[in-house]
N, C-alpha and C. Protein backbone atom coordinates (compact mmCIF):
# COMPACT_ATOMS: atom_id res chain seq x y z
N UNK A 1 40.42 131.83 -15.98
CA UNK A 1 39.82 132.38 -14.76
C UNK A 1 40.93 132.92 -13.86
N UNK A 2 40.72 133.72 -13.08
CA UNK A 2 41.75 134.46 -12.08
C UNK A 2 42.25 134.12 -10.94
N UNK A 3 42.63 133.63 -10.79
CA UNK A 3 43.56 132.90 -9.33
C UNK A 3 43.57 133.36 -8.45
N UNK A 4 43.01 135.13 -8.18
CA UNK A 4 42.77 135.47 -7.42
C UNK A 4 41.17 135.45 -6.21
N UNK A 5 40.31 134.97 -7.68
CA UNK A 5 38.81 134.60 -7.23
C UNK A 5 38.88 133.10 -6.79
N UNK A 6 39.22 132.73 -5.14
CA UNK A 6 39.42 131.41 -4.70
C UNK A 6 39.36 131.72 -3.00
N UNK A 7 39.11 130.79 -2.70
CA UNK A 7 39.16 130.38 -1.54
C UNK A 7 40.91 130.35 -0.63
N UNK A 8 41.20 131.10 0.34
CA UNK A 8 42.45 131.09 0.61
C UNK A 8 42.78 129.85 0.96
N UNK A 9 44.23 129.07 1.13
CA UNK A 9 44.34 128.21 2.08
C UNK A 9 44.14 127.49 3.20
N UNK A 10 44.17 128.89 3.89
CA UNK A 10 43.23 128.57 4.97
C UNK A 10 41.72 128.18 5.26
N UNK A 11 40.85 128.58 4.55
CA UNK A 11 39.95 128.11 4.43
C UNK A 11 39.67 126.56 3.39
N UNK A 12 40.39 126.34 2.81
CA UNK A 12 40.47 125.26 1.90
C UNK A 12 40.48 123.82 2.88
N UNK A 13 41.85 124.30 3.71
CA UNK A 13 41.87 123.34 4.75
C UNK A 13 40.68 122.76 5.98
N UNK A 14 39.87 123.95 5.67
CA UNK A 14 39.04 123.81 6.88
C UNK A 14 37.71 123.56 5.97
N UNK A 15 37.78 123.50 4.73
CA UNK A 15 36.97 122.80 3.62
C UNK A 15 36.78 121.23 4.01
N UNK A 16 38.29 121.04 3.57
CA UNK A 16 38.74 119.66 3.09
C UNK A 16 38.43 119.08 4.52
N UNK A 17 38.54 119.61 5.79
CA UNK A 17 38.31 118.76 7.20
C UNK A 17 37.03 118.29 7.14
N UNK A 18 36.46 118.88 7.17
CA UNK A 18 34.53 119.08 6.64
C UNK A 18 34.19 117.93 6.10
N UNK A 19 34.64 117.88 4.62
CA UNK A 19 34.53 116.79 3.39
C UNK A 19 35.04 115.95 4.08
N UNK A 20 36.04 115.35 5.03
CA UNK A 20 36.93 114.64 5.10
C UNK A 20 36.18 114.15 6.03
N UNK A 21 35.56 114.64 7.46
CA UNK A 21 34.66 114.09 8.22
C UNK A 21 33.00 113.53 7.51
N UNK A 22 32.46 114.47 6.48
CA UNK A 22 31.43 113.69 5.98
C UNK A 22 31.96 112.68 4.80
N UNK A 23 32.80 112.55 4.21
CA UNK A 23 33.06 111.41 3.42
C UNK A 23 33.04 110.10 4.21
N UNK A 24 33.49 109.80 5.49
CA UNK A 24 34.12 109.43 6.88
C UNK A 24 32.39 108.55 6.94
N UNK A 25 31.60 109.49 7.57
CA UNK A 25 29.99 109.82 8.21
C UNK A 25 29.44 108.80 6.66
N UNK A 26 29.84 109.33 5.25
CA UNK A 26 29.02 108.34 4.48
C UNK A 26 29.68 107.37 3.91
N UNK A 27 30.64 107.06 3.99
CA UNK A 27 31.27 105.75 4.06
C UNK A 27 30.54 104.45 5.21
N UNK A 28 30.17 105.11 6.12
CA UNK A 28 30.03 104.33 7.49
C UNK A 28 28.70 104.06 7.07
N UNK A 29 27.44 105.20 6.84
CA UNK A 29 26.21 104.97 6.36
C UNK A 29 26.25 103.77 5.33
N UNK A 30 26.84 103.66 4.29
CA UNK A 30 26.75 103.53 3.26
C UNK A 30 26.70 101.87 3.83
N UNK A 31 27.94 101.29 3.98
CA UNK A 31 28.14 100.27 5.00
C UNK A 31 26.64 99.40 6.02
N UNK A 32 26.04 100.67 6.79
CA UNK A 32 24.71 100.11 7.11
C UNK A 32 24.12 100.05 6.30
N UNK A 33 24.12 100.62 5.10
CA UNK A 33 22.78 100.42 4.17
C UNK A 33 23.09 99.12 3.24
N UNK A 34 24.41 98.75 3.24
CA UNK A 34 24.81 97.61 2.41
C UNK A 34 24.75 96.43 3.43
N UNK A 35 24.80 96.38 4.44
CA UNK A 35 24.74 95.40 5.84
C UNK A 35 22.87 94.89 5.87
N UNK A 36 22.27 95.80 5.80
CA UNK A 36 20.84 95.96 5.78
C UNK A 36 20.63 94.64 4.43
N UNK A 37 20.97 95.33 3.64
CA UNK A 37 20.96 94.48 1.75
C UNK A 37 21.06 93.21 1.96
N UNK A 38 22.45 93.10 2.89
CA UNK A 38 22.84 91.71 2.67
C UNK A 38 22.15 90.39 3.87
N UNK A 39 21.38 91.35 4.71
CA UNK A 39 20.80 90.61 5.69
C UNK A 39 19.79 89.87 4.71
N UNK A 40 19.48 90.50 3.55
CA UNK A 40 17.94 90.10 3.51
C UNK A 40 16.53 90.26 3.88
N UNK A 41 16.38 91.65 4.59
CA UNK A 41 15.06 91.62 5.40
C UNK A 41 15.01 90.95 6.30
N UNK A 42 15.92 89.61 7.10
CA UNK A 42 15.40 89.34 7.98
C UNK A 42 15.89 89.90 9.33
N UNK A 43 14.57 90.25 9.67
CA UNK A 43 14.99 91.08 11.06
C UNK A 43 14.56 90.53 12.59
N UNK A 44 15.08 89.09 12.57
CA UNK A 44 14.73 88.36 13.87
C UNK A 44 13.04 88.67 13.97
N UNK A 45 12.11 88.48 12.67
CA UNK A 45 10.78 88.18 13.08
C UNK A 45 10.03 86.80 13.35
N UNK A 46 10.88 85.70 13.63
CA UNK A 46 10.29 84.40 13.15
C UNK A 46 9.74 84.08 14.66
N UNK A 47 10.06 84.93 15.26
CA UNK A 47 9.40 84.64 16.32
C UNK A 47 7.54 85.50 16.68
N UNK A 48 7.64 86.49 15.93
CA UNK A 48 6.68 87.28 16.02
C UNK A 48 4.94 86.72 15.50
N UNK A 49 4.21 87.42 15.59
CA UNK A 49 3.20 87.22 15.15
C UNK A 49 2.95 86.72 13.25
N UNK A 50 2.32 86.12 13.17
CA UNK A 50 2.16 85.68 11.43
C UNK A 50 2.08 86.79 10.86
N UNK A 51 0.75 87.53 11.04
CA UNK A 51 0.47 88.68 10.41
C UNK A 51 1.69 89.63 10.20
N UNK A 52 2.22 89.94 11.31
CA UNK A 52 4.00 91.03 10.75
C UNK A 52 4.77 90.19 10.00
N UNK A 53 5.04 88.94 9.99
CA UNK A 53 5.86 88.41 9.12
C UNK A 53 4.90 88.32 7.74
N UNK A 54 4.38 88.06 7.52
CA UNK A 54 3.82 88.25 5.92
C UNK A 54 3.38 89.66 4.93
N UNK A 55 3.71 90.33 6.56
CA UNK A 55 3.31 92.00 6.05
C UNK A 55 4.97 91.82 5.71
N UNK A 56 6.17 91.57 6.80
CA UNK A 56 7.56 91.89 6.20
C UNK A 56 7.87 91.51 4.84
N UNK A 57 7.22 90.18 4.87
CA UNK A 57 7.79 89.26 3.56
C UNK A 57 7.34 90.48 2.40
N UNK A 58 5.98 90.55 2.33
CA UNK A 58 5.36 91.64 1.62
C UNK A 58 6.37 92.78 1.18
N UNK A 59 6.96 93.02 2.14
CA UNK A 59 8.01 94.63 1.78
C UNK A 59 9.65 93.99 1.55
N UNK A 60 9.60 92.80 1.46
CA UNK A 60 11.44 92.48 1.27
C UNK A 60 11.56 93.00 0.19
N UNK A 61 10.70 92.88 -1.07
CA UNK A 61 11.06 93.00 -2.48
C UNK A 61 11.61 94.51 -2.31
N UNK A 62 10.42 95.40 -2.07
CA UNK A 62 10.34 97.17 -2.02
C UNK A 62 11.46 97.57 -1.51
N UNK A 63 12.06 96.96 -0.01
CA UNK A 63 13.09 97.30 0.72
C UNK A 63 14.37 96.95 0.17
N UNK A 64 14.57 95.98 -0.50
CA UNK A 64 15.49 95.59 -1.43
C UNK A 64 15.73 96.77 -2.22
N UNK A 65 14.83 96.64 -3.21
CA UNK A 65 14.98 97.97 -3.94
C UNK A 65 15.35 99.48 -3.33
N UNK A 66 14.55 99.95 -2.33
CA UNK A 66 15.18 101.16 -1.77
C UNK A 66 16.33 101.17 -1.44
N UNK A 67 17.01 99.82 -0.21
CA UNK A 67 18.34 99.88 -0.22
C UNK A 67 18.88 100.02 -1.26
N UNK A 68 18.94 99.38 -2.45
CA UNK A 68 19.55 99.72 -3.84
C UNK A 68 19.95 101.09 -4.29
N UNK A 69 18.43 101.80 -4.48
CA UNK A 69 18.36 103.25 -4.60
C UNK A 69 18.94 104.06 -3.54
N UNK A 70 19.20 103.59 -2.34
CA UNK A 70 19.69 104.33 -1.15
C UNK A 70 21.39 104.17 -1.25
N UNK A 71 21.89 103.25 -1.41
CA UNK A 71 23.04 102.79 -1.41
C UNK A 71 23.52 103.51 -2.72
N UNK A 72 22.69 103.70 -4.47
CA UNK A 72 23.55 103.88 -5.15
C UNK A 72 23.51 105.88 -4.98
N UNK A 73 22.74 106.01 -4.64
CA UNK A 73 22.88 107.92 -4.08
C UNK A 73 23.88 108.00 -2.79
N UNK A 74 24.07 106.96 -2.25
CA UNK A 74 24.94 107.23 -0.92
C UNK A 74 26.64 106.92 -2.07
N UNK A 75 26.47 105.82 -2.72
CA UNK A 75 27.68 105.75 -3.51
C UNK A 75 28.12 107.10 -4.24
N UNK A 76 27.20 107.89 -5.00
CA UNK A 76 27.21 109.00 -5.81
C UNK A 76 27.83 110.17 -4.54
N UNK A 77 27.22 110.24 -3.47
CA UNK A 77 27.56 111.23 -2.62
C UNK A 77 29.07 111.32 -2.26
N UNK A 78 29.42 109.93 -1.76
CA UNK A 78 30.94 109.99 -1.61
C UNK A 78 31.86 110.17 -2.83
N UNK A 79 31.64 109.78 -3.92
CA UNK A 79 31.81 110.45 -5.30
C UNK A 79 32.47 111.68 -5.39
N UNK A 80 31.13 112.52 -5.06
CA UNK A 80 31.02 113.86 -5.16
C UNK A 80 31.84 114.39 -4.11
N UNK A 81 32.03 113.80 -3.12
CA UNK A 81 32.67 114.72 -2.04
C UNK A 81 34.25 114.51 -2.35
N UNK A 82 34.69 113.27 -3.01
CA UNK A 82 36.07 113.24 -3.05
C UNK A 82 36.36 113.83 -4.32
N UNK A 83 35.53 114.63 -5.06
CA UNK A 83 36.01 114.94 -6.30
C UNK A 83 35.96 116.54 -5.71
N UNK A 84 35.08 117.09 -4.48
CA UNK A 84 35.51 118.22 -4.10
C UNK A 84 37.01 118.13 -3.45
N UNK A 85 37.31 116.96 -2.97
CA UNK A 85 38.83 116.91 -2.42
C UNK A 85 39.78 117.75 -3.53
N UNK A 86 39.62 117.07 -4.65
CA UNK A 86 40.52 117.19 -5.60
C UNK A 86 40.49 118.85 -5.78
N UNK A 87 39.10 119.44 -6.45
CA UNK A 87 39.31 120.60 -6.44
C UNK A 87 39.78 121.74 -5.36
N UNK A 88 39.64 121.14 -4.36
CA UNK A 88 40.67 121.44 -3.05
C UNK A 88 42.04 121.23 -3.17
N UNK A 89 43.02 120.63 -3.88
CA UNK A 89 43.85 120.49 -3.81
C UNK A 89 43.89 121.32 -5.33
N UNK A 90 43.48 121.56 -5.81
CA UNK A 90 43.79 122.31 -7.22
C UNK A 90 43.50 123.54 -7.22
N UNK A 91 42.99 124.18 -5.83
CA UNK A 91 42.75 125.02 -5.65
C UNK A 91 41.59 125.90 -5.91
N UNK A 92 40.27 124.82 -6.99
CA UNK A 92 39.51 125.47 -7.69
C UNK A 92 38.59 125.06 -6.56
N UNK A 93 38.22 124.68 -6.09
CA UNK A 93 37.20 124.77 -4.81
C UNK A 93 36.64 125.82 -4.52
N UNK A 94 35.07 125.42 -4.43
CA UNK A 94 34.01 127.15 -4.08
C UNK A 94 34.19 127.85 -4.82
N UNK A 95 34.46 127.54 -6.53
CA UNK A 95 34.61 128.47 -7.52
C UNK A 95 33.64 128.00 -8.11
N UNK A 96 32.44 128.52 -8.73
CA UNK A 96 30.75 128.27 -9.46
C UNK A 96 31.62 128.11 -10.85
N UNK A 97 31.30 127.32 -11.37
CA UNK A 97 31.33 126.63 -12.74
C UNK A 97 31.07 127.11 -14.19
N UNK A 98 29.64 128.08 -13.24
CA UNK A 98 29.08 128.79 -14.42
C UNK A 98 29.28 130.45 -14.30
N UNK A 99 28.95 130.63 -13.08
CA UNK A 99 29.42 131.71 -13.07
C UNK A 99 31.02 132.42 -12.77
N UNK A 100 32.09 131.51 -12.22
CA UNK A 100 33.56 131.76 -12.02
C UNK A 100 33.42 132.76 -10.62
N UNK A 101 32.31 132.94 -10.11
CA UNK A 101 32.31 133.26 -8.69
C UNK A 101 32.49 132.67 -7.23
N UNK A 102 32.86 133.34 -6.23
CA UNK A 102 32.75 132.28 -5.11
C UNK A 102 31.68 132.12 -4.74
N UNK A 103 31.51 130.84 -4.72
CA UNK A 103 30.17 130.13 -3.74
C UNK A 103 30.25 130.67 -2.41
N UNK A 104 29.24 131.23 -1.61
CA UNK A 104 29.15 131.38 -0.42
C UNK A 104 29.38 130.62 0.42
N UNK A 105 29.90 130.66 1.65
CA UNK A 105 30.40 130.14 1.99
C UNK A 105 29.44 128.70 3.06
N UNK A 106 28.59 129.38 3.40
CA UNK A 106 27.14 129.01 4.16
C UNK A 106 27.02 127.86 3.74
N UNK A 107 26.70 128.26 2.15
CA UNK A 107 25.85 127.00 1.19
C UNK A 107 26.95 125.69 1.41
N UNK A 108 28.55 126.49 1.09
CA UNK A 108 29.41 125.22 0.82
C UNK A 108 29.73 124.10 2.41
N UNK A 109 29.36 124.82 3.12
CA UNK A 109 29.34 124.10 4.84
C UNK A 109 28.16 123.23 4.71
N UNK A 110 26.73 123.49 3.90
CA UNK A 110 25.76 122.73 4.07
C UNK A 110 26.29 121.79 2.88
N UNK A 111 26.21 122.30 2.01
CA UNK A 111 26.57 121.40 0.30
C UNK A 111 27.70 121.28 0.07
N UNK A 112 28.72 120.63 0.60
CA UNK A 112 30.86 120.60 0.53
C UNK A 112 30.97 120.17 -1.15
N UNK A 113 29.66 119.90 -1.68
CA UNK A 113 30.10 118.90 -2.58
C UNK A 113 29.56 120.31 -4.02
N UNK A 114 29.25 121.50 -3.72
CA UNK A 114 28.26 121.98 -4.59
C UNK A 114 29.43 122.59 -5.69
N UNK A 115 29.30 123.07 -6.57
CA UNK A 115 29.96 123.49 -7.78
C UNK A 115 29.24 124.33 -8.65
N UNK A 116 27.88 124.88 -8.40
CA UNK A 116 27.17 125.83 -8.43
C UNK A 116 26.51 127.02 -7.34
N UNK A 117 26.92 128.05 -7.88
CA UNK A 117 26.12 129.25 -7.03
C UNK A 117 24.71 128.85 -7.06
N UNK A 118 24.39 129.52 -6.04
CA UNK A 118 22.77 130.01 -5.98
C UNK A 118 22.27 130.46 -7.35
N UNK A 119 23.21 131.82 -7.73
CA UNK A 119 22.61 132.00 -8.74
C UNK A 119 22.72 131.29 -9.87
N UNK A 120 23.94 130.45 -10.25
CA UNK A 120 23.93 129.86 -11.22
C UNK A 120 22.93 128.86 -11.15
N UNK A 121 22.64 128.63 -9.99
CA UNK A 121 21.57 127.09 -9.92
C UNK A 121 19.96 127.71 -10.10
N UNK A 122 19.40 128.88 -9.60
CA UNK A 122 18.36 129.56 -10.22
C UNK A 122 18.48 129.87 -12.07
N UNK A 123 19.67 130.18 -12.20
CA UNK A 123 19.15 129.97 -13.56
C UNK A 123 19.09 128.75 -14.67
N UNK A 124 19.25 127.55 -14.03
CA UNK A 124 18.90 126.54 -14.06
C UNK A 124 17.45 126.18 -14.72
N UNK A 125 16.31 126.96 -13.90
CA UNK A 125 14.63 126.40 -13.38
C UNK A 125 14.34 127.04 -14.66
């Protein structure tokens, strides 16, 4: 691929700040959602009415589980964002995978972590 189809330095840097503040943002999430886990569901209801506490008890199992599922996509996310670090430092950052084009730039401010174009990801479906 051509070394010339890349993202300049300057913009790389102002990539990696991006990633570097949401890696930051889901590290911290990630943390509440594992704080949540380890409480157990209990959320100072023992004082409350019967009926909400047996509706809570009712959802510890479910909520358990979502934290699970929440925590292991929040794990995957920070993943993904430090493996865009890398291609930031290798310079291949905002380069589409499939197609060897630059990713727009829009998408990569919403998605830091993406490694597919638009179009490569439409031809996906």
């Amino acid at each position: 691929m051509e070394q010339k189809n890349r993202y300049n330095d300057e913009a790389l840097q102002e990539f990696k700040g991006l990633i570097e503040m949401k890696i930051a943002k889901a590290q911290h999430d990630l943390e509440l959602i594992r704080s949540a886990y380890m409480n157990d569901g209990n959320n100072g209801t023992d004082d409350t009415a019967p009926t909400f506490k047996a509706f809570e008890e009712g959802s510890v199992t479910m909520s358990k589980e979502a934290n699970t599922q929440l925590a292991l996509r929040q794990e995957k996310f920070i993943r993904d964002l430090k493996n865009a670090l890398i291609r930031i430092e290798n310079k291949t950052y905002g380069v589409c995978r499939v197609t060897g084009k630059l990713i727009n730039k829009e998408r990569l401010k919403l998605v830091p972590h993406a490694t597919l174009s638009i179009e490569a990801k439409n031809m996906q479906r």
